[in-house]
N, C-alpha and C. Protein backbone atom coordinates (compact mmCIF):
# COMPACT_ATOMS: atom_id res chain seq x y z
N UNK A 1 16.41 68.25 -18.90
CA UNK A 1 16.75 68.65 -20.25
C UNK A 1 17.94 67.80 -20.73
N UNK A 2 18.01 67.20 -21.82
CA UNK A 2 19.02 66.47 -22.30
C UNK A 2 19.94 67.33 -22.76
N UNK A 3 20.93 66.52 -22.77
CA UNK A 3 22.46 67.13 -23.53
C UNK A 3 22.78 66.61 -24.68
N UNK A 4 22.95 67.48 -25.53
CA UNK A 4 23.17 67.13 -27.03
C UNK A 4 24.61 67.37 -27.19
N UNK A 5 25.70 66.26 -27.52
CA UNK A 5 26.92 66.53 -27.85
C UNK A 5 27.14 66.01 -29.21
N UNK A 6 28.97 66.03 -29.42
CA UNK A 6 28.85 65.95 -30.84
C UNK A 6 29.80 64.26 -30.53
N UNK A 7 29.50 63.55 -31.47
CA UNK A 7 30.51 62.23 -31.63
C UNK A 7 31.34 62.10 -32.37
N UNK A 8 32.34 61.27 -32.00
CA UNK A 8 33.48 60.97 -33.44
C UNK A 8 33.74 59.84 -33.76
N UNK A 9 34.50 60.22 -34.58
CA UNK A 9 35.59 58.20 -34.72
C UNK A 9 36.12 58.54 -34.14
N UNK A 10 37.20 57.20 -34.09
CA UNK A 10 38.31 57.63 -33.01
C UNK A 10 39.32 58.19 -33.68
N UNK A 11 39.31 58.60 -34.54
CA UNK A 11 40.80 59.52 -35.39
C UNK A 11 39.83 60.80 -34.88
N UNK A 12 39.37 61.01 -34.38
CA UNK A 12 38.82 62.46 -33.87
C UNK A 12 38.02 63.24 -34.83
N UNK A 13 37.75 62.22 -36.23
CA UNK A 13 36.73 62.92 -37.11
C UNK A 13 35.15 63.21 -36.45
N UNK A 14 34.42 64.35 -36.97
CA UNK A 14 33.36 64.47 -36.41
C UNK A 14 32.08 63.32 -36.85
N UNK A 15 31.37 62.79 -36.66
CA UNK A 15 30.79 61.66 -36.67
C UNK A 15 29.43 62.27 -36.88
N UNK A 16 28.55 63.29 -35.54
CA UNK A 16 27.39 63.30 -35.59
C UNK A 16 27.17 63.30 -34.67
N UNK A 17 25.76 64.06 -33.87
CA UNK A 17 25.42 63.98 -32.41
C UNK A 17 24.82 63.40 -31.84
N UNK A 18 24.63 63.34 -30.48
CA UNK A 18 24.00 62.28 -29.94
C UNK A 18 23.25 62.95 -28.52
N UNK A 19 22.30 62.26 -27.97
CA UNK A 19 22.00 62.73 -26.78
C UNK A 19 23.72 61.71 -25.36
N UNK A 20 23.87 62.52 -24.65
CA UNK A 20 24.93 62.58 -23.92
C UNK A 20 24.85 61.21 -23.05
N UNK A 21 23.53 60.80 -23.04
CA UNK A 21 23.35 59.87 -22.21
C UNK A 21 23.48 58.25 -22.61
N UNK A 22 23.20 58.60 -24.34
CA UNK A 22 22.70 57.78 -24.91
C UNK A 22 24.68 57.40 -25.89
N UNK A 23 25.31 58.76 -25.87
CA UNK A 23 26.70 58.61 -26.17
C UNK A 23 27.12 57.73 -25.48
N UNK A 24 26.89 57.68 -23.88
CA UNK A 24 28.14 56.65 -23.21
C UNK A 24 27.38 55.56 -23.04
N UNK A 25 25.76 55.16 -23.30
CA UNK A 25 25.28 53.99 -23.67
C UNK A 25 25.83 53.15 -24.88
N UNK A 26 26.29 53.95 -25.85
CA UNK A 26 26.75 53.23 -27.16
C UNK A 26 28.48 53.38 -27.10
N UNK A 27 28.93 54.16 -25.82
CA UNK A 27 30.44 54.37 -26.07
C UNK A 27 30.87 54.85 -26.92
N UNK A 28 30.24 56.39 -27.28
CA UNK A 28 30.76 56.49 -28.49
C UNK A 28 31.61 57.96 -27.80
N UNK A 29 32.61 58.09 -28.89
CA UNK A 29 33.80 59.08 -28.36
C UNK A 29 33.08 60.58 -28.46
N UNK A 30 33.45 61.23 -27.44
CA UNK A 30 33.08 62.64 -27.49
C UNK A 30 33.94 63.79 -26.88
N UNK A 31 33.82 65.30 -26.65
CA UNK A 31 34.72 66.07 -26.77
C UNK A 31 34.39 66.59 -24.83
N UNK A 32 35.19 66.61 -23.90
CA UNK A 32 35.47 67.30 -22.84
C UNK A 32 36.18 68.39 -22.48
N UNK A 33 36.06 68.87 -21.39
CA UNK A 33 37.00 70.32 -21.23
C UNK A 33 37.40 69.94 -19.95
N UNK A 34 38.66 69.99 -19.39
CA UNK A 34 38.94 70.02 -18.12
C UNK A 34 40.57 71.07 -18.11
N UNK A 35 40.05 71.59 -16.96
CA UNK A 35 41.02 72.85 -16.64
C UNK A 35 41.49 72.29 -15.18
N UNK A 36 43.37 72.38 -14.74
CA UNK A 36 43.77 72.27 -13.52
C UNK A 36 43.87 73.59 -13.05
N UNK A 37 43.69 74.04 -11.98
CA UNK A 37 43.93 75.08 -11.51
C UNK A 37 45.56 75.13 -11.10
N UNK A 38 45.96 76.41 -10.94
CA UNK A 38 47.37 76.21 -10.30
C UNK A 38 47.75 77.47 -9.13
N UNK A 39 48.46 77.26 -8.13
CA UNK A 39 48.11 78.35 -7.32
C UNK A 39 49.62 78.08 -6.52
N UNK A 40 50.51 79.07 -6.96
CA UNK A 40 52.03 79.20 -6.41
C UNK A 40 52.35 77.29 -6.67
N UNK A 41 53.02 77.14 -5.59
CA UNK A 41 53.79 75.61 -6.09
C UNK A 41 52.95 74.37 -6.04
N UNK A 42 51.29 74.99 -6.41
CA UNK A 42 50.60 73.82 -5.91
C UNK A 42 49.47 73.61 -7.72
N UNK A 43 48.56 72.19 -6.97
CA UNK A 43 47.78 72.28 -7.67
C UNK A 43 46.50 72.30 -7.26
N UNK A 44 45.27 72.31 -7.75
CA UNK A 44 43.64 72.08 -6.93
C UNK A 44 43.11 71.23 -7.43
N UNK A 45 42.95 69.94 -6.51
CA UNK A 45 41.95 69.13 -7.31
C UNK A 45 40.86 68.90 -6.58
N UNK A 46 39.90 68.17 -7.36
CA UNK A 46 38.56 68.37 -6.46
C UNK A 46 38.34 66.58 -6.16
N UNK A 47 37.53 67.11 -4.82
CA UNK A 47 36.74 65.32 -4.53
C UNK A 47 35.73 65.57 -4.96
N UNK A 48 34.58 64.66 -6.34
CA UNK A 48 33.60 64.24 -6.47
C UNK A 48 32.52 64.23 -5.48
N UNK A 49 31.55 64.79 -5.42
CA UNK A 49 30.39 64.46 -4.58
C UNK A 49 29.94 62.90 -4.42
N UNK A 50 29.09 62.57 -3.36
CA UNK A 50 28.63 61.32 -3.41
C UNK A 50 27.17 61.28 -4.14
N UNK A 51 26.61 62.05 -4.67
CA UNK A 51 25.39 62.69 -5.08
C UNK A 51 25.50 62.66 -6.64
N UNK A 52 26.25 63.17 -7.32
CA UNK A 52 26.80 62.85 -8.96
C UNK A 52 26.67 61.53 -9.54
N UNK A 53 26.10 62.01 -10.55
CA UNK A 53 25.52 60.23 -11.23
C UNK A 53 26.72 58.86 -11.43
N UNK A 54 28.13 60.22 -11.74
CA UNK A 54 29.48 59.11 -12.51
C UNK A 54 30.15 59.39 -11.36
N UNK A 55 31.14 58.15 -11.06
CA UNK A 55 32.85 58.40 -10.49
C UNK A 55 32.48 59.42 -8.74
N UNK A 56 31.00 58.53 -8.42
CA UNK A 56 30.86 59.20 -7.17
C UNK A 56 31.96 59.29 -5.97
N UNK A 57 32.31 60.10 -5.24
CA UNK A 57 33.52 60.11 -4.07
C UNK A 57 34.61 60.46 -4.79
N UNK A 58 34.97 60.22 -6.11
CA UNK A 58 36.32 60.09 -6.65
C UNK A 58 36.97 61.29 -6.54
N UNK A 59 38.40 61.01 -7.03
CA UNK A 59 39.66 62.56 -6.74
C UNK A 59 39.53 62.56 -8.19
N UNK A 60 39.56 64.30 -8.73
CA UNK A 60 39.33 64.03 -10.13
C UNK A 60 40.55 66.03 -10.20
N UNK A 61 40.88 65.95 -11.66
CA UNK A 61 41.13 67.52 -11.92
C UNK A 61 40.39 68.68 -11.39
N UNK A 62 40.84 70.02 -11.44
CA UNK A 62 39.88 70.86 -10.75
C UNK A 62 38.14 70.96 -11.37
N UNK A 63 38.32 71.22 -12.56
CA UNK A 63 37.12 71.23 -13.27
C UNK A 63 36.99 70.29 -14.11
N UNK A 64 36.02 70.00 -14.84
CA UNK A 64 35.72 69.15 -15.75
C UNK A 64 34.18 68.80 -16.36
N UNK A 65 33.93 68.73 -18.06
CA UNK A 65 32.74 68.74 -18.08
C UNK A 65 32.23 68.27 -19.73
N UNK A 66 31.15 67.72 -20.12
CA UNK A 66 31.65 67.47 -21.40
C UNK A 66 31.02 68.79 -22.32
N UNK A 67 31.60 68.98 -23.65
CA UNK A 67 31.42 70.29 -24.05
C UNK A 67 29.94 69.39 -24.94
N UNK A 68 28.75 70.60 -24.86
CA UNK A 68 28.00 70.66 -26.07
C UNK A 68 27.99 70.65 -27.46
N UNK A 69 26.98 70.05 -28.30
CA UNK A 69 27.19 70.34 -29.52
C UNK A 69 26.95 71.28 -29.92
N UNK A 70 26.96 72.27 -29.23
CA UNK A 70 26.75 74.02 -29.99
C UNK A 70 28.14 74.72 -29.95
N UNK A 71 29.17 73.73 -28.86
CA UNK A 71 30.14 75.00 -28.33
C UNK A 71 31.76 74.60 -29.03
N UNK A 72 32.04 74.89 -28.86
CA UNK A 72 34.09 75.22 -29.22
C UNK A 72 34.52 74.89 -28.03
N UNK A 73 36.10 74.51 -27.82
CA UNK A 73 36.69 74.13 -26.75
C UNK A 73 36.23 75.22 -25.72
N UNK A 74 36.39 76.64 -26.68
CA UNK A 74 36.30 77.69 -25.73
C UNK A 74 35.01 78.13 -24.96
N UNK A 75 33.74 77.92 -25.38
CA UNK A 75 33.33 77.79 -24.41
C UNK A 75 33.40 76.59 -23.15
N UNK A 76 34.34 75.95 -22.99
CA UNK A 76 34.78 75.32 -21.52
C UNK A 76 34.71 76.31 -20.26
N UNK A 77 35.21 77.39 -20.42
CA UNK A 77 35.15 78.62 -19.51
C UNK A 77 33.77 78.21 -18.65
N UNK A 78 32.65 78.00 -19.55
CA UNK A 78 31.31 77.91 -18.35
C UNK A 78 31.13 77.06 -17.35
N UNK A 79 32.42 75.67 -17.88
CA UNK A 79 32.53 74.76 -16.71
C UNK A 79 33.18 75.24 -15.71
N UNK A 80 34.03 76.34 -15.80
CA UNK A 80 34.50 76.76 -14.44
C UNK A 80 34.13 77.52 -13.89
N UNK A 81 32.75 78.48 -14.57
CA UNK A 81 31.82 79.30 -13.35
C UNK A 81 30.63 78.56 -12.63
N UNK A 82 30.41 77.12 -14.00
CA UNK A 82 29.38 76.33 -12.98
C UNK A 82 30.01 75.31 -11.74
N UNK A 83 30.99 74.83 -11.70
CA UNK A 83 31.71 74.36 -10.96
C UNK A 83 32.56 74.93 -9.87
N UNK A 84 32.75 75.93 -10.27
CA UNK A 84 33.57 76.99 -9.10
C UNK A 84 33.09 78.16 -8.55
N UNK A 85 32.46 78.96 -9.50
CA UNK A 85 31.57 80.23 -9.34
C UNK A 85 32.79 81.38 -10.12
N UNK A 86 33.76 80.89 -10.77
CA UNK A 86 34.67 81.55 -11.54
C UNK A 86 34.35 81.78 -12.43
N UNK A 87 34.71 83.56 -12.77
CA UNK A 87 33.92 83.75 -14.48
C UNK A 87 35.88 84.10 -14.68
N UNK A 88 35.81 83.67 -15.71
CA UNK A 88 37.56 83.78 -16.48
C UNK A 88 37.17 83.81 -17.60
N UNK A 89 38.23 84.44 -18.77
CA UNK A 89 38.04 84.35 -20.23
C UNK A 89 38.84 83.32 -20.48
N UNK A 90 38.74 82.99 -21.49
CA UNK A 90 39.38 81.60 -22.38
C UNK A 90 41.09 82.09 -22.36
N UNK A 91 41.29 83.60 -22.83
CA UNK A 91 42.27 83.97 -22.80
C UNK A 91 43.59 83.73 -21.98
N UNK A 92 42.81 83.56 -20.96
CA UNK A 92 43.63 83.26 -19.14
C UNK A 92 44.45 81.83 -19.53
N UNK A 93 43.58 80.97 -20.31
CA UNK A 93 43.94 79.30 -19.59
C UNK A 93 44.87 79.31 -20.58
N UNK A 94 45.70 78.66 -20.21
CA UNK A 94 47.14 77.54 -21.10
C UNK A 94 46.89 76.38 -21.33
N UNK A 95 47.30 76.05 -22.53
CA UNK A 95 46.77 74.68 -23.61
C UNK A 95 48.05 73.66 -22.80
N UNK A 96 47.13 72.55 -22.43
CA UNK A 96 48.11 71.73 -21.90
C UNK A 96 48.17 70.95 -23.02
N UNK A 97 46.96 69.79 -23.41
CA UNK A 97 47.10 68.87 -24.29
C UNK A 97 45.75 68.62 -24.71
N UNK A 98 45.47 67.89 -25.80
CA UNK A 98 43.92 67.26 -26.34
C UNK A 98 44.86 65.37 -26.06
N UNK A 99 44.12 64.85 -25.38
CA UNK A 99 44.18 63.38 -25.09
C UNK A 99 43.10 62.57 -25.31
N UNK A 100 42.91 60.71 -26.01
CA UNK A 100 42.04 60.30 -25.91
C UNK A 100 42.52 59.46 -25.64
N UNK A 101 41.13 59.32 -24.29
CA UNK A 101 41.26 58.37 -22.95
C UNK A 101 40.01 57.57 -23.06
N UNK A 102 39.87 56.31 -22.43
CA UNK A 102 38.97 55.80 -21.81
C UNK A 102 38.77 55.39 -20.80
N UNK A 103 37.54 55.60 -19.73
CA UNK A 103 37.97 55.39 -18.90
C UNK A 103 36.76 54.31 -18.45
N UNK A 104 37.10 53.38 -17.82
CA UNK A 104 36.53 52.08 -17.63
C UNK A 104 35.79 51.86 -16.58
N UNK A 105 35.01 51.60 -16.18
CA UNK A 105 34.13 51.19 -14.99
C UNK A 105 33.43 50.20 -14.76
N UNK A 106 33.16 49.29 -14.12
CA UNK A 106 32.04 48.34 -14.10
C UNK A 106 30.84 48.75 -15.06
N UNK A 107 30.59 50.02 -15.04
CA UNK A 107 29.22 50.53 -15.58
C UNK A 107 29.17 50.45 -17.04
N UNK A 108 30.53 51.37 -17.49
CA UNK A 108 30.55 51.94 -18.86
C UNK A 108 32.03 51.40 -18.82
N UNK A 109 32.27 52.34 -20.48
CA UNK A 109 33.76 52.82 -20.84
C UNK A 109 33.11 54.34 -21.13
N UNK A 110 33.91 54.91 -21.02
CA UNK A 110 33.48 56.65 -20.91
C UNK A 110 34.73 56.95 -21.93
N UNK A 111 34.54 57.41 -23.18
CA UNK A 111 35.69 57.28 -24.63
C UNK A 111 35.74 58.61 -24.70
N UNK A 112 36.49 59.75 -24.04
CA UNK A 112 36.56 60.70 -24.31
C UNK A 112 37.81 61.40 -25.25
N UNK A 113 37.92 62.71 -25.98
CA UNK A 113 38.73 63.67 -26.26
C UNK A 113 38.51 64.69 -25.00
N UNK A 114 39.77 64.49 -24.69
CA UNK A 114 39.91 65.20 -23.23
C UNK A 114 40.69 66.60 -23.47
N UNK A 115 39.92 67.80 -23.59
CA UNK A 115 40.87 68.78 -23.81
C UNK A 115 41.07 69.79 -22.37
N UNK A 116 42.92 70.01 -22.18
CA UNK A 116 43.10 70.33 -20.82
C UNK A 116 43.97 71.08 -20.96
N UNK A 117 43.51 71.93 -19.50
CA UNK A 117 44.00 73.39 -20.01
C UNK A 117 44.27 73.75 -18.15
N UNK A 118 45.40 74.75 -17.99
CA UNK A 118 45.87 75.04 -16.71
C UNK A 118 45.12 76.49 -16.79
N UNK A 119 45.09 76.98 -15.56
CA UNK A 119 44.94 78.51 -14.83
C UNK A 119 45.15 78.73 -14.02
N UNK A 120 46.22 79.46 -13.88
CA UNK A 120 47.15 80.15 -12.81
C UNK A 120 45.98 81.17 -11.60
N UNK A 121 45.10 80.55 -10.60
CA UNK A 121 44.02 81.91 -9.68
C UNK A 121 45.25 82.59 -8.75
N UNK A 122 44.12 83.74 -8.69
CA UNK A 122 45.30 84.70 -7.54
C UNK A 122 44.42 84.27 -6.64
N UNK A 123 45.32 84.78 -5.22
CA UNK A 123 45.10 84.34 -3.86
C UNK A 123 42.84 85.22 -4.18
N UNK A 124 42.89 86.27 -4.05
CA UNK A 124 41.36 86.58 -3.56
C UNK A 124 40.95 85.35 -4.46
N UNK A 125 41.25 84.86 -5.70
CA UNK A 125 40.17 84.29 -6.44
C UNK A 125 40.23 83.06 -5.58
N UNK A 126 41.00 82.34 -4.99
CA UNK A 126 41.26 81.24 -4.15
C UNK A 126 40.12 81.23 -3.21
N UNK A 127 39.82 82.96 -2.61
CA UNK A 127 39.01 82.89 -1.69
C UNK A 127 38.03 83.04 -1.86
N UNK A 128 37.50 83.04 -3.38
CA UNK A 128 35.95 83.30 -3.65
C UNK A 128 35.41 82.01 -4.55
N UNK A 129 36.23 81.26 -4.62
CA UNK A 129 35.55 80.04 -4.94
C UNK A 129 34.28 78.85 -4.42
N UNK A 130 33.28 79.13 -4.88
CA UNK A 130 32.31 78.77 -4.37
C UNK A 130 32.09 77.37 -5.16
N UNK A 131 32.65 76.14 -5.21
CA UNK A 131 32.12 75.27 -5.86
C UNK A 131 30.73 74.64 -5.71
N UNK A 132 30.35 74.10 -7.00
CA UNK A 132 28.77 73.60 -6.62
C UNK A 132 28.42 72.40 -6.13
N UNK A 133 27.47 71.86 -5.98
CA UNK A 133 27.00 71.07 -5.29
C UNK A 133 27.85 69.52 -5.88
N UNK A 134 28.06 69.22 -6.96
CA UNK A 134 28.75 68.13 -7.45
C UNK A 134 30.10 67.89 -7.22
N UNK A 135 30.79 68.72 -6.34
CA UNK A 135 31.85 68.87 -5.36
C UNK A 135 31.82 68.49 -4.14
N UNK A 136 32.75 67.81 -3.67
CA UNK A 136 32.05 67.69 -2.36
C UNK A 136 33.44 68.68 -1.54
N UNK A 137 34.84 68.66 -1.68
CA UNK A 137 35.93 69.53 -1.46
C UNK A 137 36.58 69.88 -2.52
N UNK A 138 38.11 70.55 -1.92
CA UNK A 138 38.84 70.98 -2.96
C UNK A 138 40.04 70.73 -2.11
N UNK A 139 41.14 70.20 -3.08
CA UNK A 139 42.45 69.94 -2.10
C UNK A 139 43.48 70.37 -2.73
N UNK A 140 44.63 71.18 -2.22
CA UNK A 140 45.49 71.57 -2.39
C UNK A 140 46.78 70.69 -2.24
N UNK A 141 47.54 70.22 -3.72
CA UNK A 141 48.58 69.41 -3.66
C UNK A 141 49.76 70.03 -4.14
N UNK A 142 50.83 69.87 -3.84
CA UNK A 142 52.57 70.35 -4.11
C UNK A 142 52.47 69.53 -5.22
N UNK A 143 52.66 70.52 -6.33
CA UNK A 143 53.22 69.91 -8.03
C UNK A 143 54.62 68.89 -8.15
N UNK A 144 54.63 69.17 -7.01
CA UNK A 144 55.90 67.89 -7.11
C UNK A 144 55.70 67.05 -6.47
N UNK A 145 54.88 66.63 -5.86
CA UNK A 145 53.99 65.50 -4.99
C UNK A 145 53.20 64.73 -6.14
N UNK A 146 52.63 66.16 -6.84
CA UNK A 146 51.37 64.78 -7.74
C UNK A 146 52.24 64.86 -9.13
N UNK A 147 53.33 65.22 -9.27
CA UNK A 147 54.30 64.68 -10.30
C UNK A 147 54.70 63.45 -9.96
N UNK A 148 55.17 63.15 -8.91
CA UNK A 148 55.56 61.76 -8.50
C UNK A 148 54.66 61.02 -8.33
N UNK A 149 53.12 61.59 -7.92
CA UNK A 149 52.12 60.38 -8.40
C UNK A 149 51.74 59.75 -9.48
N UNK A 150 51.93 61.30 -10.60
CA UNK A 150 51.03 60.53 -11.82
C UNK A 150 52.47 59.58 -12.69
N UNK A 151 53.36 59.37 -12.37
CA UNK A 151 54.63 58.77 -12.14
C UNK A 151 54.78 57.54 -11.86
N UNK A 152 53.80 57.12 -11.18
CA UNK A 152 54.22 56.00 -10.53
C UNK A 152 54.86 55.70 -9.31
N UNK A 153 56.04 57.11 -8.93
CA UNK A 153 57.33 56.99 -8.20
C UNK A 153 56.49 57.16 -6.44
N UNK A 154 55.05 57.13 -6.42
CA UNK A 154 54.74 57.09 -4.74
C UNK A 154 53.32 56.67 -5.38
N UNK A 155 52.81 55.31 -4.32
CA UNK A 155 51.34 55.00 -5.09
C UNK A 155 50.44 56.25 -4.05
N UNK A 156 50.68 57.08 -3.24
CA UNK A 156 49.70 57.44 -2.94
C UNK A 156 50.37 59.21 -2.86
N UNK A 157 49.28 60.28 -2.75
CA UNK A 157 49.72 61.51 -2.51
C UNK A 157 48.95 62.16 -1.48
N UNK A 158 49.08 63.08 -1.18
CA UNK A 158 49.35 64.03 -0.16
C UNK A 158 48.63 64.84 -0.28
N UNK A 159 47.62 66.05 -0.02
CA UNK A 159 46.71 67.20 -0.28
C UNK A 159 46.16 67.81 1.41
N UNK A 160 45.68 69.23 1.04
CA UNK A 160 45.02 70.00 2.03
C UNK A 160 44.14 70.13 1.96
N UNK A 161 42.99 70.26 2.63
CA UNK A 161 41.54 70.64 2.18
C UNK A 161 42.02 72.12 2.24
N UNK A 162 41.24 72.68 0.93
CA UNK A 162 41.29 74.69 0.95
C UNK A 162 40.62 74.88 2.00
N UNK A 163 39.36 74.32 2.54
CA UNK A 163 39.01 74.80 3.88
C UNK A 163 39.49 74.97 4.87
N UNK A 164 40.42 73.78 4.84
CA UNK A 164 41.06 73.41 6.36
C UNK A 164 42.50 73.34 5.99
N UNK A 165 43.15 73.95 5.93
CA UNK A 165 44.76 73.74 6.00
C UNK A 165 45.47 73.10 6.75
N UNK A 166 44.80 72.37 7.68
CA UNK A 166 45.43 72.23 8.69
C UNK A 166 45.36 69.85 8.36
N UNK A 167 43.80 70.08 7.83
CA UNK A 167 43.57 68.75 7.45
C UNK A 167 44.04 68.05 6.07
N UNK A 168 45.01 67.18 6.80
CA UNK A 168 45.82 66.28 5.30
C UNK A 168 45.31 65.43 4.57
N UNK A 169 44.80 65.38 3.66
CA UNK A 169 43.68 64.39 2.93
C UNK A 169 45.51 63.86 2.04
N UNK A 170 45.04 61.85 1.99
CA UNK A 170 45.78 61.28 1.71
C UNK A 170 45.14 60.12 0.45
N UNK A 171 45.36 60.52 -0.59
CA UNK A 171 44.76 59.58 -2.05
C UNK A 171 45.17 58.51 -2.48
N UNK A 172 44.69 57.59 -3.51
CA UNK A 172 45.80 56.70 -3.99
C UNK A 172 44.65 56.89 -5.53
N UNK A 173 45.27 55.74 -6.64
CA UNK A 173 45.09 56.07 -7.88
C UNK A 173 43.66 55.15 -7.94
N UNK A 174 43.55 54.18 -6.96
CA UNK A 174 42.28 54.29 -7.16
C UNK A 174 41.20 55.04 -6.07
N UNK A 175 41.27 55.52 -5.88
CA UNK A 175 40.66 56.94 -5.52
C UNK A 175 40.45 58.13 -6.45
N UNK A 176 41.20 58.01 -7.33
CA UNK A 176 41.04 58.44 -8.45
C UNK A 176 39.99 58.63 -9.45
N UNK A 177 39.55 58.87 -10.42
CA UNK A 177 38.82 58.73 -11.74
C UNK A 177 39.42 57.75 -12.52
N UNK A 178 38.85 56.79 -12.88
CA UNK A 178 39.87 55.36 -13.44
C UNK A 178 40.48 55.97 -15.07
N UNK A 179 41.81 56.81 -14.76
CA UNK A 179 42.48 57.30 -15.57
C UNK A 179 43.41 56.62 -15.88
N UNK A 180 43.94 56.04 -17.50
CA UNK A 180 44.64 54.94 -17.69
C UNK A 180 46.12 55.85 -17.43
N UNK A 181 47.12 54.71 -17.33
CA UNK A 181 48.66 55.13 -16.73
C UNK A 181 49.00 56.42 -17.51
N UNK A 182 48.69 56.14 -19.17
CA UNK A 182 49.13 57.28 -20.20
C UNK A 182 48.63 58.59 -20.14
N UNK A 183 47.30 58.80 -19.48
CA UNK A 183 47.25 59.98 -18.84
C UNK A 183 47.79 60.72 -17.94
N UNK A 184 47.91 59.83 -17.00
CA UNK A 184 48.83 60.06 -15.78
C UNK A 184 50.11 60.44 -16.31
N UNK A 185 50.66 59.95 -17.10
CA UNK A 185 52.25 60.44 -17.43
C UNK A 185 51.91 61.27 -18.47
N UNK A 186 51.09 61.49 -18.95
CA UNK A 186 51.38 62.76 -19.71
C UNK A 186 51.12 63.90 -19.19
N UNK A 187 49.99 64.12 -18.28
CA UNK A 187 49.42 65.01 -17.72
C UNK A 187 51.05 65.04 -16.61
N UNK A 188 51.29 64.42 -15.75
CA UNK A 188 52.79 64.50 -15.03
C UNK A 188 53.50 65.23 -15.72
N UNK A 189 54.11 64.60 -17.18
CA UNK A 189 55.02 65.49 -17.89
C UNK A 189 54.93 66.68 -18.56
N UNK A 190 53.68 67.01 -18.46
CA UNK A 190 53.14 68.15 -19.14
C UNK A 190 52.94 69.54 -17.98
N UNK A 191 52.78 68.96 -16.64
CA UNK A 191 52.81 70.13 -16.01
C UNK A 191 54.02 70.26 -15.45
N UNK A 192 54.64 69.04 -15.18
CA UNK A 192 56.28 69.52 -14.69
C UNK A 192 57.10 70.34 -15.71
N UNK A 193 56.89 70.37 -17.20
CA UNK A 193 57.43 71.61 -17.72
C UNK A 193 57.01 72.91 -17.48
N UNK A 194 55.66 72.72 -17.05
CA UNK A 194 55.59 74.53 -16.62
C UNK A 194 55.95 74.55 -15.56
């Protein structure tokens, strides 16, 4: 089944829709939802499956997904029960920022409005997270670890697998989702105020 989203200019006017596939064939800008999780002094990010069509293996935010042309930021919420098995209301998440990024690949440029949003899980919800198959882990990083990554100030960071606490998974930025520097420092400066 195809995905019908909506397109813009790049001043973020609405443009008109497109099939999703055929958007990042023509590069044309469209609207995303991505939510970080946050859990006491840490953050959750996920490793990419090797199985996922884009940015296979990669370290990416906890969730992420592009929104439909039927929906509002707020339905984003469904990316985090299809991705995690979390049902949350919109109510829960905190508005981090709306950013437009591109992100570059041999393949494409992927021209998104990136809208991102934090949620604080309690410990049971930690333990009932069932992510789906386009996951391959989930790693637990000290907010002041991946402050100093998206920084610049250490090229590589530090994480736990939630499975394994015991196992230190070690990243660098390209390991990453090819996120340009200005994301990185905003998303840095934006969660070190909370």
């Amino acid at each position: 089944m195809s995905e019908i989203i909506n397109v813009f200019h790049s001043n973020y006017e609405l443009k008109g829709t497109m099939e999703r596939q055929e958007a990042h064939q023509n590069e044309e800008w469209h609207e995303t939802f991505q939510c970080i999780f946050t859990y006491k002094d840490n953050l959750i990010l996920q490793k990419r499956s090797l199985t996922v069509a884009d940015y296979k293996g990669k370290f990416d935010i906890t969730v992420g997904g592009h929104l439909l042309s039927t929906e509002t930021v707020e339905d984003g919420v469904r990316e985090i029960e299809e991705e995690m098995g979390l049902n949350v209301t919109f109510e829960r998440l905190n508005f981090l920022c709306t950013i437009p990024e591109e992100l570059t690949t041999p393949e494409m440029i992927d021209k998104e409005f990136i809208n991102i949003y934090t949620l604080e899980i309690l410990a049971e919800e930690l333990k009932k997270i069932k992510h789906d198959a386009e996951v391959e882990d989930l790693i637990k990083v000290h907010k002041k670890d991946f402050y100093n990554f998206c920084l610049n100030h250490s090229k590589s960071c530090s994480g736990y697998e939630i499975s394994d606490d015991d196992e230190e998974i070690l990243f660098t930025r390209e390991e990453f989702l090819p996120y340009s520097s200005t994301y990185f420092e905003c998303l840095g400066a934006l969660l070190n105020k909370r």
